[in-house]
C-alpha atoms as a PDB file:
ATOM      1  CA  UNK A   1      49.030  94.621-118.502  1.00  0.00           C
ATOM      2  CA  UNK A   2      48.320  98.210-119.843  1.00  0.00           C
ATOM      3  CA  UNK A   3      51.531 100.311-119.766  1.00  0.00           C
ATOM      4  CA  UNK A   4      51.216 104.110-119.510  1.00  0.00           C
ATOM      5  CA  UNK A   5      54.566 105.987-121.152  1.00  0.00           C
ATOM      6  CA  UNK A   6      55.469 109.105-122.861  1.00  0.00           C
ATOM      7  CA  UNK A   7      54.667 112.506-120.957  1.00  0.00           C
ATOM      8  CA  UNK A   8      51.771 111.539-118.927  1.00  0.00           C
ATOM      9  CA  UNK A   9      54.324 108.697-117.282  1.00  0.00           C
ATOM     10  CA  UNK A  10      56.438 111.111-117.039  1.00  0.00           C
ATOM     11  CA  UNK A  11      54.083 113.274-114.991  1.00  0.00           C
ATOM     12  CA  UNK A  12      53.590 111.028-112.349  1.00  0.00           C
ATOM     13  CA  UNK A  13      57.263 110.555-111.733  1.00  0.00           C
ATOM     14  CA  UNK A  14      58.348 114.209-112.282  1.00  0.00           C
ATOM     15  CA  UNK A  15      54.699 116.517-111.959  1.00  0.00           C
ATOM     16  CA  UNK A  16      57.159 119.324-111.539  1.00  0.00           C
ATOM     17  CA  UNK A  17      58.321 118.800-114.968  1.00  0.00           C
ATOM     18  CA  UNK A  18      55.735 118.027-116.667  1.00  0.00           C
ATOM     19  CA  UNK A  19      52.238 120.028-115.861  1.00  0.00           C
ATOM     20  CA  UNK A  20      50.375 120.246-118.896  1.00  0.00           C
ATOM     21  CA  UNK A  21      49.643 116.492-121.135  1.00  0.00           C
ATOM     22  CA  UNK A  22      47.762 116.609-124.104  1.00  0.00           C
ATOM     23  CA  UNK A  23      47.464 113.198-124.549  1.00  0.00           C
ATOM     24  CA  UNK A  24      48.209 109.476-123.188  1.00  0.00           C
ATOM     25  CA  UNK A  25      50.466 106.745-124.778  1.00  0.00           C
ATOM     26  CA  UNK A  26      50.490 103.496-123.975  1.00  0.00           C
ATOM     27  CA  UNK A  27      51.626  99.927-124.612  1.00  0.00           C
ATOM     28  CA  UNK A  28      49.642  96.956-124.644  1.00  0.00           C
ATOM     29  CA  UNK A  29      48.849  93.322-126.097  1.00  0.00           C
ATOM     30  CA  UNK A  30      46.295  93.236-128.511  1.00  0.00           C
ATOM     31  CA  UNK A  31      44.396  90.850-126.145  1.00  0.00           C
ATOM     32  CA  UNK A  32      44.788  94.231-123.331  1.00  0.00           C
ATOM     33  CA  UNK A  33      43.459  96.488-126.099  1.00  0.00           C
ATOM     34  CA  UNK A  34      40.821  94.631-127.115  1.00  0.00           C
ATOM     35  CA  UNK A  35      39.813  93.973-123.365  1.00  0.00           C
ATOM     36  CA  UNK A  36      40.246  97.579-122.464  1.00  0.00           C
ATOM     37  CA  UNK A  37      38.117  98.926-125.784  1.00  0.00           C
ATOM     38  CA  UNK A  38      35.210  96.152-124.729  1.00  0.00           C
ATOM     39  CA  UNK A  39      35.318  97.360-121.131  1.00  0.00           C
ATOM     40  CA  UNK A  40      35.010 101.608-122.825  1.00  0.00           C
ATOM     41  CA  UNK A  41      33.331 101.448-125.683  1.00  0.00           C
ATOM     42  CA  UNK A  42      30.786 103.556-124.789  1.00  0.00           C
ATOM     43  CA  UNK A  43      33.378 106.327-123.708  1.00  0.00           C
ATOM     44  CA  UNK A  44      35.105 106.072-127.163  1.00  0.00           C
ATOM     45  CA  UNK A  45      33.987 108.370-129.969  1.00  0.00           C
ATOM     46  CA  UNK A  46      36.117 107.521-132.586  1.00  0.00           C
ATOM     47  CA  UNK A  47      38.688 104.622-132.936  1.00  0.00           C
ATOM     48  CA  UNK A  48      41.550 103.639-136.097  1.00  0.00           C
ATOM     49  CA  UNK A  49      44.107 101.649-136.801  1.00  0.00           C
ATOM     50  CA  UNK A  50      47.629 103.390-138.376  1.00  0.00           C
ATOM     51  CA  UNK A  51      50.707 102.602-138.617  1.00  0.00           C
ATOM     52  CA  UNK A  52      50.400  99.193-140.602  1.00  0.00           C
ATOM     53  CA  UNK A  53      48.488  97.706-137.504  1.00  0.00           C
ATOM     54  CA  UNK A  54      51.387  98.608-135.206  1.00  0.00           C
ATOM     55  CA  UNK A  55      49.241 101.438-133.886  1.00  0.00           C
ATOM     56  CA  UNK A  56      45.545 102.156-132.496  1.00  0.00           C
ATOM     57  CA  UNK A  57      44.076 106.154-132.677  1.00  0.00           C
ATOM     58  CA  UNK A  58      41.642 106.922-129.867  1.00  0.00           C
ATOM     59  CA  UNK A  59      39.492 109.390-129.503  1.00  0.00           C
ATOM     60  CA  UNK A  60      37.204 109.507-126.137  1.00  0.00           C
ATOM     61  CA  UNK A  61      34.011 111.474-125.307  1.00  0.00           C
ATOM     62  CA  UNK A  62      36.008 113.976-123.425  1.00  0.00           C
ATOM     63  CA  UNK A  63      38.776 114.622-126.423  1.00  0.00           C
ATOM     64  CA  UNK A  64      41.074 113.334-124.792  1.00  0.00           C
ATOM     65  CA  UNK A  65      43.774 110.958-127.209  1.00  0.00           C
ATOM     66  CA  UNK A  66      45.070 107.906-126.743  1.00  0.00           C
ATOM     67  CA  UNK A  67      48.052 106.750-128.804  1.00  0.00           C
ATOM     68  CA  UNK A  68      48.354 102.548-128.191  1.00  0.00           C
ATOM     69  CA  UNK A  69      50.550 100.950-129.586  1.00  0.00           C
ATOM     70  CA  UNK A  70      50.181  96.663-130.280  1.00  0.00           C
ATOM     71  CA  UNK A  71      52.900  94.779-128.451  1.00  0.00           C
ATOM     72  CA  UNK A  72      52.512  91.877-131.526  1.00  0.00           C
ATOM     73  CA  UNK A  73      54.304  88.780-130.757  1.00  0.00           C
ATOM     74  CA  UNK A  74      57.827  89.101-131.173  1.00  0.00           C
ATOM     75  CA  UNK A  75      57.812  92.995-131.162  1.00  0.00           C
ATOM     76  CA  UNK A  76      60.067  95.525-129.339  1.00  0.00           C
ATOM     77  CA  UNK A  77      56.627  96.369-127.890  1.00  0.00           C
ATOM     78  CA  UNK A  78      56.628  92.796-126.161  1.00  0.00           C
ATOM     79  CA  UNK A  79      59.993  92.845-125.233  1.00  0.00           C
ATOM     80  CA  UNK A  80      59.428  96.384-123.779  1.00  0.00           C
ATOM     81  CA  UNK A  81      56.339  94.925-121.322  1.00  0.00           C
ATOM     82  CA  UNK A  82      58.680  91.792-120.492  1.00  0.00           C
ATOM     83  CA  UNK A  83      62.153  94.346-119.578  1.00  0.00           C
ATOM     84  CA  UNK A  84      60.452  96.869-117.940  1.00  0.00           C
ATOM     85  CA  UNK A  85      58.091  94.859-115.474  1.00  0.00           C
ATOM     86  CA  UNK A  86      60.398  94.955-112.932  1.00  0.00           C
ATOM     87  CA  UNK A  87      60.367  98.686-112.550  1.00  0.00           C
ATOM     88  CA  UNK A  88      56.813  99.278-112.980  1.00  0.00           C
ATOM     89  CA  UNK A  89      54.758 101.303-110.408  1.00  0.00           C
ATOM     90  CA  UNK A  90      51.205 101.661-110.824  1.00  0.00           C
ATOM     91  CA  UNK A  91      48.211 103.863-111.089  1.00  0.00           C
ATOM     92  CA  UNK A  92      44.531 104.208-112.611  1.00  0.00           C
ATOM     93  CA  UNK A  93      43.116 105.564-116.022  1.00  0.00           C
ATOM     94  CA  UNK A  94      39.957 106.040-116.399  1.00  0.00           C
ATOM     95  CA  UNK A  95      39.030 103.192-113.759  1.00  0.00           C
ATOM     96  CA  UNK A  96      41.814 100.772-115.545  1.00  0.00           C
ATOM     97  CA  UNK A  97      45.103  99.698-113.714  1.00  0.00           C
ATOM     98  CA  UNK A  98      47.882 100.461-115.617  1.00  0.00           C
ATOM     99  CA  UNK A  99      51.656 100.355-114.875  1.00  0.00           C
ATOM    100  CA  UNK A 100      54.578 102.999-115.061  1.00  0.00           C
ATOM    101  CA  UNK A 101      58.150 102.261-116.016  1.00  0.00           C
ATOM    102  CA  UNK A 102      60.740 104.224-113.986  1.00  0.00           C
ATOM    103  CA  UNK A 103      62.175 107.215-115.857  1.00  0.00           C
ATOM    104  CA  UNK A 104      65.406 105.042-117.242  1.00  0.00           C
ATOM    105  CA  UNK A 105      62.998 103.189-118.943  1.00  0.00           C
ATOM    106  CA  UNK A 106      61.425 105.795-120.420  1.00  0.00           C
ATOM    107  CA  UNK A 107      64.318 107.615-121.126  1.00  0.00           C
ATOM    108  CA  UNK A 108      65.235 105.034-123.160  1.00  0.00           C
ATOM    109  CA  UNK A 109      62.044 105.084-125.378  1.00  0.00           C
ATOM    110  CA  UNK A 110      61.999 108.755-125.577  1.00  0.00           C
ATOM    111  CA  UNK A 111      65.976 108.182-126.864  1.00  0.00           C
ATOM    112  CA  UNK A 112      65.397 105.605-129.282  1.00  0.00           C
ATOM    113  CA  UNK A 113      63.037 107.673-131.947  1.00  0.00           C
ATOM    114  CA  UNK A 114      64.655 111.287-131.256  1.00  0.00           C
ATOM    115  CA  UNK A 115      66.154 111.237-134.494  1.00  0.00           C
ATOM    116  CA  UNK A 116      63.034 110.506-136.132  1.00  0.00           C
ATOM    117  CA  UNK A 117      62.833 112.378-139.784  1.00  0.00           C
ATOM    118  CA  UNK A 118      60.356 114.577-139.788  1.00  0.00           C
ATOM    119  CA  UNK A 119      58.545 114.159-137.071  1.00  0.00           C
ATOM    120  CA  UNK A 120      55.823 116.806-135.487  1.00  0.00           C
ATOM    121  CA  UNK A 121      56.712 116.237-132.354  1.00  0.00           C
ATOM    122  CA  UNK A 122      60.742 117.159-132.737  1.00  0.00           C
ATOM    123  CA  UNK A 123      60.907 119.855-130.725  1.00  0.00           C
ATOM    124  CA  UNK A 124      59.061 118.169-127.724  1.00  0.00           C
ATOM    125  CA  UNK A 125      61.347 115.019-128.127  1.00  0.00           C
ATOM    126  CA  UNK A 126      63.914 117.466-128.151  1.00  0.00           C
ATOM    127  CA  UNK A 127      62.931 119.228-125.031  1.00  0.00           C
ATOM    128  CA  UNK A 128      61.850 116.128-123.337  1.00  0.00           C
ATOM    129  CA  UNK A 129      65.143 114.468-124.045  1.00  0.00           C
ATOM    130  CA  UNK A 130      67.563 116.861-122.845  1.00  0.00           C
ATOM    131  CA  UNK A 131      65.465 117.387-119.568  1.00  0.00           C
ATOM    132  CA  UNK A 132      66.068 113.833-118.960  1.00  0.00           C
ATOM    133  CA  UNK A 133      69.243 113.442-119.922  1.00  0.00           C
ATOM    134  CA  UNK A 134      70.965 116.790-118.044  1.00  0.00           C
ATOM    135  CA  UNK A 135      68.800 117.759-115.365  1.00  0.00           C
ATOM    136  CA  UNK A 136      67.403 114.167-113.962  1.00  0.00           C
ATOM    137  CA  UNK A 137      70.274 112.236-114.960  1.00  0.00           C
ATOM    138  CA  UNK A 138      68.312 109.610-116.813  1.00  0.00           C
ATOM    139  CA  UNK A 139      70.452 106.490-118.369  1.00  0.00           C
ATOM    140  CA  UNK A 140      69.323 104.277-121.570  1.00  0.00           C
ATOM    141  CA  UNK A 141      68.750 101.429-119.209  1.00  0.00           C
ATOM    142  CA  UNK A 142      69.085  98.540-122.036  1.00  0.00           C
ATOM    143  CA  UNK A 143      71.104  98.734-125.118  1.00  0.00           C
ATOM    144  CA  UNK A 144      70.186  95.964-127.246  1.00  0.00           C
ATOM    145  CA  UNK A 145      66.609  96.810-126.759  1.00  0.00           C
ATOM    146  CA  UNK A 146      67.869 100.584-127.105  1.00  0.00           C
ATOM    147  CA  UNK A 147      69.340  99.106-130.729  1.00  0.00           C
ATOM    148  CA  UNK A 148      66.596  96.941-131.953  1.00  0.00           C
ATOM    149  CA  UNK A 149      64.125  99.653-131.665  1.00  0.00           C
ATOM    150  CA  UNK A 150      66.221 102.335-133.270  1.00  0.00           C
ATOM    151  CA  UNK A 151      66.220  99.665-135.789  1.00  0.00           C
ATOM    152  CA  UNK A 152      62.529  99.328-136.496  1.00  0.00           C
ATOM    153  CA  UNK A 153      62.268 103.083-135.757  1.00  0.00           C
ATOM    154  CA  UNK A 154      64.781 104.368-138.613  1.00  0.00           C
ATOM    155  CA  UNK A 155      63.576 102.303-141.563  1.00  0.00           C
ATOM    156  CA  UNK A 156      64.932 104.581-143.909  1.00  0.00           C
ATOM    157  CA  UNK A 157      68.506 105.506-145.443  1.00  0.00           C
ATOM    158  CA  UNK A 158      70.821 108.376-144.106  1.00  0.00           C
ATOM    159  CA  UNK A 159      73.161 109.904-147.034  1.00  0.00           C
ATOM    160  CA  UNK A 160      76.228 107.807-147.818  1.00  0.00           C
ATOM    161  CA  UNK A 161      79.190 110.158-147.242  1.00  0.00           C
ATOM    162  CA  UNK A 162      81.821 107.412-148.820  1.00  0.00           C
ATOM    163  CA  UNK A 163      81.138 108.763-152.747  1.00  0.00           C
ATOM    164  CA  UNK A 164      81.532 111.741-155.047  1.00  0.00           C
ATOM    165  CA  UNK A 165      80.652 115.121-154.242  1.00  0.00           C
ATOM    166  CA  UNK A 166      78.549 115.043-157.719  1.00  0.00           C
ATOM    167  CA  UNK A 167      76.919 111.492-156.651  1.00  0.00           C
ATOM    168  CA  UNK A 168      76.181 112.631-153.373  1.00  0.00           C
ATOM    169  CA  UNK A 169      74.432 116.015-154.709  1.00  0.00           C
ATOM    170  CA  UNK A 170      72.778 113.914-157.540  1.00  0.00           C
ATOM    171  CA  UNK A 171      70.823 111.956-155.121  1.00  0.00           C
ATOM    172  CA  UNK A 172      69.067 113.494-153.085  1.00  0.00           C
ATOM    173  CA  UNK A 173      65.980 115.141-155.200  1.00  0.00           C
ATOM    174  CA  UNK A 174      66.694 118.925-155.151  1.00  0.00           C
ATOM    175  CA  UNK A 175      67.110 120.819-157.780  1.00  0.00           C
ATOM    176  CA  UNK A 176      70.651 123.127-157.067  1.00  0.00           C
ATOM    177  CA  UNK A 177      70.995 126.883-158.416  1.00  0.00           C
ATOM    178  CA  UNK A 178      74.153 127.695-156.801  1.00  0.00           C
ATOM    179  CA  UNK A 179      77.406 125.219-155.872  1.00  0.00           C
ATOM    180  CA  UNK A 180      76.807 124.263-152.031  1.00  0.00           C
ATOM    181  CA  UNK A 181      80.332 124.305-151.483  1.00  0.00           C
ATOM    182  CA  UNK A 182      80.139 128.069-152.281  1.00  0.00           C
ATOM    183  CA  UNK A 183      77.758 129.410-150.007  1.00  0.00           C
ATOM    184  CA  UNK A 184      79.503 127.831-147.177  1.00  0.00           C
ATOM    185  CA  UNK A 185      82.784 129.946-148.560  1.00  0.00           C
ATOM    186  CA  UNK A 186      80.153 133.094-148.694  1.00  0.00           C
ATOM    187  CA  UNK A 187      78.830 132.230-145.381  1.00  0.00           C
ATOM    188  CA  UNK A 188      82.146 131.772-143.629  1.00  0.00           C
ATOM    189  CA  UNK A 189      83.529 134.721-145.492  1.00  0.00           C
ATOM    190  CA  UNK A 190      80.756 137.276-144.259  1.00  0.00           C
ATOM    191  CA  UNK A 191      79.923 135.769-140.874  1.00  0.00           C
ATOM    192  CA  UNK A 192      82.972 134.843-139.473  1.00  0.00           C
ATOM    193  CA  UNK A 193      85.855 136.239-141.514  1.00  0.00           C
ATOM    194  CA  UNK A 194      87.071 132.469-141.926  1.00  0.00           C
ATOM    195  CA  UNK A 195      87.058 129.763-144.477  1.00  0.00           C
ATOM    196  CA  UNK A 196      84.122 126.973-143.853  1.00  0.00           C
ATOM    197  CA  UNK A 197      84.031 125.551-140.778  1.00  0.00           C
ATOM    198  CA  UNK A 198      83.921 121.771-142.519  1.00  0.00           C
ATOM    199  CA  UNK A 199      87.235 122.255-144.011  1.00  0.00           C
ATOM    200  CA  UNK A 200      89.108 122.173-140.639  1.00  0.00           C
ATOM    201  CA  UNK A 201      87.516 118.550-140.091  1.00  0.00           C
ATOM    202  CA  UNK A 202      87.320 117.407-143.879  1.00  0.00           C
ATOM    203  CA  UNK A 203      88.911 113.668-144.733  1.00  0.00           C
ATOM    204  CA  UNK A 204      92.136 114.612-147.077  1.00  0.00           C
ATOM    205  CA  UNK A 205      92.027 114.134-150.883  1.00  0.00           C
ATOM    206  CA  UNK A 206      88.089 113.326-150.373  1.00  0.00           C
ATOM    207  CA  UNK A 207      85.099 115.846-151.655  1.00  0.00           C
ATOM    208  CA  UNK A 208      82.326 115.058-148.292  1.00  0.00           C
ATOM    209  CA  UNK A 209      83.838 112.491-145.921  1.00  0.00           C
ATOM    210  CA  UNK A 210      85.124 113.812-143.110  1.00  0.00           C
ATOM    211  CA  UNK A 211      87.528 112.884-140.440  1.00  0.00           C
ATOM    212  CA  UNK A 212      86.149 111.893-137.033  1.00  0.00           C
ATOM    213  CA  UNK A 213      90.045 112.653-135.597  1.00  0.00           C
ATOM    214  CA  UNK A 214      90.436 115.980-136.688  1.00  0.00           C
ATOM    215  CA  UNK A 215      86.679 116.581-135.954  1.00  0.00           C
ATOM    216  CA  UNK A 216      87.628 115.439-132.333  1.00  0.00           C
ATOM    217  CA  UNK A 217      90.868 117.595-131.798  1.00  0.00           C
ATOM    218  CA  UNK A 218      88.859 120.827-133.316  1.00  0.00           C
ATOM    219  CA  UNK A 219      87.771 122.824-129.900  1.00  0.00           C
ATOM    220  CA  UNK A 220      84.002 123.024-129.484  1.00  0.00           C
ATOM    221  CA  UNK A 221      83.472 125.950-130.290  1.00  0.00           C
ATOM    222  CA  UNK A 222      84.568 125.191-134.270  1.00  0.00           C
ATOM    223  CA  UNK A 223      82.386 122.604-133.843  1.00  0.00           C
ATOM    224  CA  UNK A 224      78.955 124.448-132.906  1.00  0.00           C
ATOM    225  CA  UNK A 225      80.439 126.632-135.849  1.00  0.00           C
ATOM    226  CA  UNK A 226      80.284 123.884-138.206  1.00  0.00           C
ATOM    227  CA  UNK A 227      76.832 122.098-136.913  1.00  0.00           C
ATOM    228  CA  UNK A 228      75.933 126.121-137.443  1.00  0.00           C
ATOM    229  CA  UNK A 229      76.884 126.762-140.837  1.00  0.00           C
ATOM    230  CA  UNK A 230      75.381 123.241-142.044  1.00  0.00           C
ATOM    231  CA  UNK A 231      72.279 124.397-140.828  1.00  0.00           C
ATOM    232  CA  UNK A 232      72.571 127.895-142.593  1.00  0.00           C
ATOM    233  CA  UNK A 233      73.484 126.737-145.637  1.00  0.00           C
ATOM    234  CA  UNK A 234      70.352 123.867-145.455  1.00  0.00           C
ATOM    235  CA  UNK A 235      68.330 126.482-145.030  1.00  0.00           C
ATOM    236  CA  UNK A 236      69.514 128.836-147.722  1.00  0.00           C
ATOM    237  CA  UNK A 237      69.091 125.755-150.748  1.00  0.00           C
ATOM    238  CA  UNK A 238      65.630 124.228-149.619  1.00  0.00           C
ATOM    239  CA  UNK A 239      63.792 127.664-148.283  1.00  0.00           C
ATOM    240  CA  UNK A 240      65.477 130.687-148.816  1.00  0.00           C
ATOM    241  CA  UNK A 241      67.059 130.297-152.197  1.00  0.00           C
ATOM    242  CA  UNK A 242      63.773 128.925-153.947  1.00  0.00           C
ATOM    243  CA  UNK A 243      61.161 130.703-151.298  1.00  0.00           C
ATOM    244  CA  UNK A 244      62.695 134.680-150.549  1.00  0.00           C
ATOM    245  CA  UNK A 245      60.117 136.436-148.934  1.00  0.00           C
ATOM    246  CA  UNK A 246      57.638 133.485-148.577  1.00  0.00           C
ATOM    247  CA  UNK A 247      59.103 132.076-145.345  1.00  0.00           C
ATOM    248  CA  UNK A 248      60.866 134.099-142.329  1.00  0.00           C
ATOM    249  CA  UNK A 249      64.211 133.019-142.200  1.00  0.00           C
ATOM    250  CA  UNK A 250      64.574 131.992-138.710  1.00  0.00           C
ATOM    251  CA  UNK A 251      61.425 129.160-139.489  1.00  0.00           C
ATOM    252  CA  UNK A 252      63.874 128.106-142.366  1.00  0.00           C
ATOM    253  CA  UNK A 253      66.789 127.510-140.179  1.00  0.00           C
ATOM    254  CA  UNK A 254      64.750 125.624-137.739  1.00  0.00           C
ATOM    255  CA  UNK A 255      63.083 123.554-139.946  1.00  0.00           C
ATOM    256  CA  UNK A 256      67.328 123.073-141.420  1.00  0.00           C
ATOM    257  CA  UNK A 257      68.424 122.470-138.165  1.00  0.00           C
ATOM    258  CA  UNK A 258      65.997 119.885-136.947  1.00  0.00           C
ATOM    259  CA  UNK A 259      67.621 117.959-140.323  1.00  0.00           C
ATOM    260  CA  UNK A 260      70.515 118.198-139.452  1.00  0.00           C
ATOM    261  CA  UNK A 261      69.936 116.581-136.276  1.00  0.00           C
ATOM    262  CA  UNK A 262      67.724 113.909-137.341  1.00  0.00           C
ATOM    263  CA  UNK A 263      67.877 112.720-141.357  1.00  0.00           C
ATOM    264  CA  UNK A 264      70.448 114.894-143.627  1.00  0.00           C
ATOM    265  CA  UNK A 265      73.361 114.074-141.023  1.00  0.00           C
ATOM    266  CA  UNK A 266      74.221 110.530-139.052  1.00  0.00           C
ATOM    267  CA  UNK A 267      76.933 109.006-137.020  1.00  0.00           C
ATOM    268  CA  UNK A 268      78.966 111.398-134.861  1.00  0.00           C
ATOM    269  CA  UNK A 269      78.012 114.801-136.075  1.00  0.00           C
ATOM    270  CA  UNK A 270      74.151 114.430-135.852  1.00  0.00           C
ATOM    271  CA  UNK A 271      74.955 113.576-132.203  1.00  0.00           C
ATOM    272  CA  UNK A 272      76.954 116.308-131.665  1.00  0.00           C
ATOM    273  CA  UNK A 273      74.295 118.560-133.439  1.00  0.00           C
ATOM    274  CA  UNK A 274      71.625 117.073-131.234  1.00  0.00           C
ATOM    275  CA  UNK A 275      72.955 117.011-127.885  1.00  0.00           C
ATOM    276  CA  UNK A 276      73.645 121.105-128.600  1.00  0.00           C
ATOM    277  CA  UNK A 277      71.099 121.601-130.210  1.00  0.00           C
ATOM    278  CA  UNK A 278      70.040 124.752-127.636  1.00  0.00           C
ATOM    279  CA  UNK A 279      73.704 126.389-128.096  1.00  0.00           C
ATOM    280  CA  UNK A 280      73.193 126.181-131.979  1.00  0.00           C
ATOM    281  CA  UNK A 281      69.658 127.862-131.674  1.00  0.00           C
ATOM    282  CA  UNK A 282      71.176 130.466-129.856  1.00  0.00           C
ATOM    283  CA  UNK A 283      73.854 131.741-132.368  1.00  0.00           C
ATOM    284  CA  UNK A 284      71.291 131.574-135.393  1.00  0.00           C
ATOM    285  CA  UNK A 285      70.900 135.581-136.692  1.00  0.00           C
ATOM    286  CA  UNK A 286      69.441 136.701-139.525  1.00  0.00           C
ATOM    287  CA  UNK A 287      71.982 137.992-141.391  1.00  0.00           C
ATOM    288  CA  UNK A 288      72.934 134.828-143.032  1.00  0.00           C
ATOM    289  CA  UNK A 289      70.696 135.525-146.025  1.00  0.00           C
ATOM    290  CA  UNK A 290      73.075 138.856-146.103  1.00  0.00           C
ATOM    291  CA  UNK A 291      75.961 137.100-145.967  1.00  0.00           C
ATOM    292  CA  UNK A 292      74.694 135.002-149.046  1.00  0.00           C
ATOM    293  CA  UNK A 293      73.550 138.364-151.068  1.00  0.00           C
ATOM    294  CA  UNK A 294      76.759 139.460-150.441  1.00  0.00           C
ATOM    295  CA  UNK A 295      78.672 136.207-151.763  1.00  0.00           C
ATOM    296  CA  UNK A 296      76.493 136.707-155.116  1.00  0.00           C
ATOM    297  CA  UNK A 297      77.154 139.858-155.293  1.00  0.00           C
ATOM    298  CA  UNK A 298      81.093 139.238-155.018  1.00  0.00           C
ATOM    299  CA  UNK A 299      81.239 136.289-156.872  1.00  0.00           C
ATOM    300  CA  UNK A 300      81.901 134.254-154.208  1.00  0.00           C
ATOM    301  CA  UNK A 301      78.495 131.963-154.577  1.00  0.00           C
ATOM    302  CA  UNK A 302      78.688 130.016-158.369  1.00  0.00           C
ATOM    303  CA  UNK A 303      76.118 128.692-160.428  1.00  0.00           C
ATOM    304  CA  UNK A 304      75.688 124.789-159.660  1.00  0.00           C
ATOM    305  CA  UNK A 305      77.420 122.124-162.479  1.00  0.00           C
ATOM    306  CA  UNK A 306      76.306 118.750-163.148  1.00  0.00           C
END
């Protein structure tokens, strides 16, 4: 069986919700695929593999895309076709039957890759995920499946908090002008009259692991201030620091932001981070590149040490 999910599943659950698709994604056997491409071949205008074989590109006459992916033996793609059968309701494409998965189920896709790193399609994960989540109330509807395919989704390594502040800046393949610590101080100092926001949640006696108990007693809206100020100062060392005047700030603190809820954070505070990630958009202004001229120009912001 051909299995229609993403948005255009979505659609037929929830048309009010989603009105405009670009494109279809589906799962099937390779047997399915290979039966379906036979059956349209003369509708296709351009077909590819990607993804190490996990993944077919289609392109038909129309422009319309297709995005399969190859439920391989063994696969959470198989396992996804044998879960979700039970929910399925069904409909036609392009003269094929294919089935639907209720919304938990795809809820529970759309949840398992929304911390993907880098991914094009962040902000509509983003959008797509808290829709489902807060205003239809959908549930991850299998948790070991949930965990096996965040497990073949996230195949690469989140920084390791349990080391050295030097180690921890050593390894990750930017090249530091000023102390990081420092323009948090300068950011704190001239945004919010305060001392960083991470130092009312930091682990005692260590230099970046912090403490999920005082993170938990802070009140939420220190919290937002720290998810905030990570952001900020993200954006200030990879954009605005090396690249003044050749990006607008606000694109650097999105592209910061969607970091630090997908690949420069884990665990607790990249949930946090995600789940508000709308009130943390919100409070962004423009004056944080100020508030880091102004910690230069008062010494606040130092020169980065090995």
């Amino acid at each position: 069986m051909i299995v229609l999910i993403g948005s255009r599943a979505a659609q037929f659950h929830h048309p009010e919700h989603w009105k405009q698709c670009n494109d279809y994604d589906l799962i099937a056997t390779l047997d399915d695929f290979t039966n379906w491409f036979d059956q349209h071949k003369d509708n296709v205008k351009s077909c590819f593999p990607f993804d190490k074989g996990k993944k077919f590109y289609v392109k038909l006459n129309d422009d319309s895309i297709m995005e399969w992916e190859i439920a391989h033996k063994g696969s959470t793609g198989e396992n996804f076709l044998v879960l979700s059968a039970e929910s399925w309701q069904f409909s036609t494409l392009y003269g094929t039957k294919v089935a639907i998965p209720s919304m938990d189920w795809l809820f529970t896709l759309k949840a398992s890759h929304k911390y993907l790193k880098n991914s094009p399609h962040f902000e509509k994960t983003m959008r797509d995920y808290h829709l489902m989540k807060y205003t239809l109330g959908c549930k991850v509807t299998d948790k070991s499946w949930f965990k096996d395919r965040e497990t073949v989704t996230y195949t690469y390594a989140h920084p390791k908090l349990n080391q050295s502040k030097g180690d921890f800046f050593s390894n990750d393949g930017l090249e530091y002008v000023y102390d990081h610590d420092s323009i948090h101080k300068a950011i704190a100092k001239f945004g919010f009259n305060d001392r960083p926001a991470y130092t009312y949640y930091m682990m005692d006696d260590e230099d970046v692991m912090c403490d999920k108990k005082k993170w938990d007693a802070l009140p939420n809206e220190m919290k937002l201030r720290g998810a905030l100020e990570e952001a900020l100062v993200l954006a200030l060392e990879r954009s605005q620091i090396p690249y003044r005047d050749e990006i607008d700030p606000k694109d650097s603190f999105k592209i910061a932001l969607m970091k630090t809820c997908s690949s420069i954070t884990s665990g607790w505070f990249r949930r946090f981070s995600y789940l508000n990630y709308y009130k943390i958009l919100d409070m962004y202004t423009d004056d944080y590149v100020n508030w880091f001229d102004k910690g230069l120009e008062n010494n606040i912001v130092k020169p980065f040490k090995e």
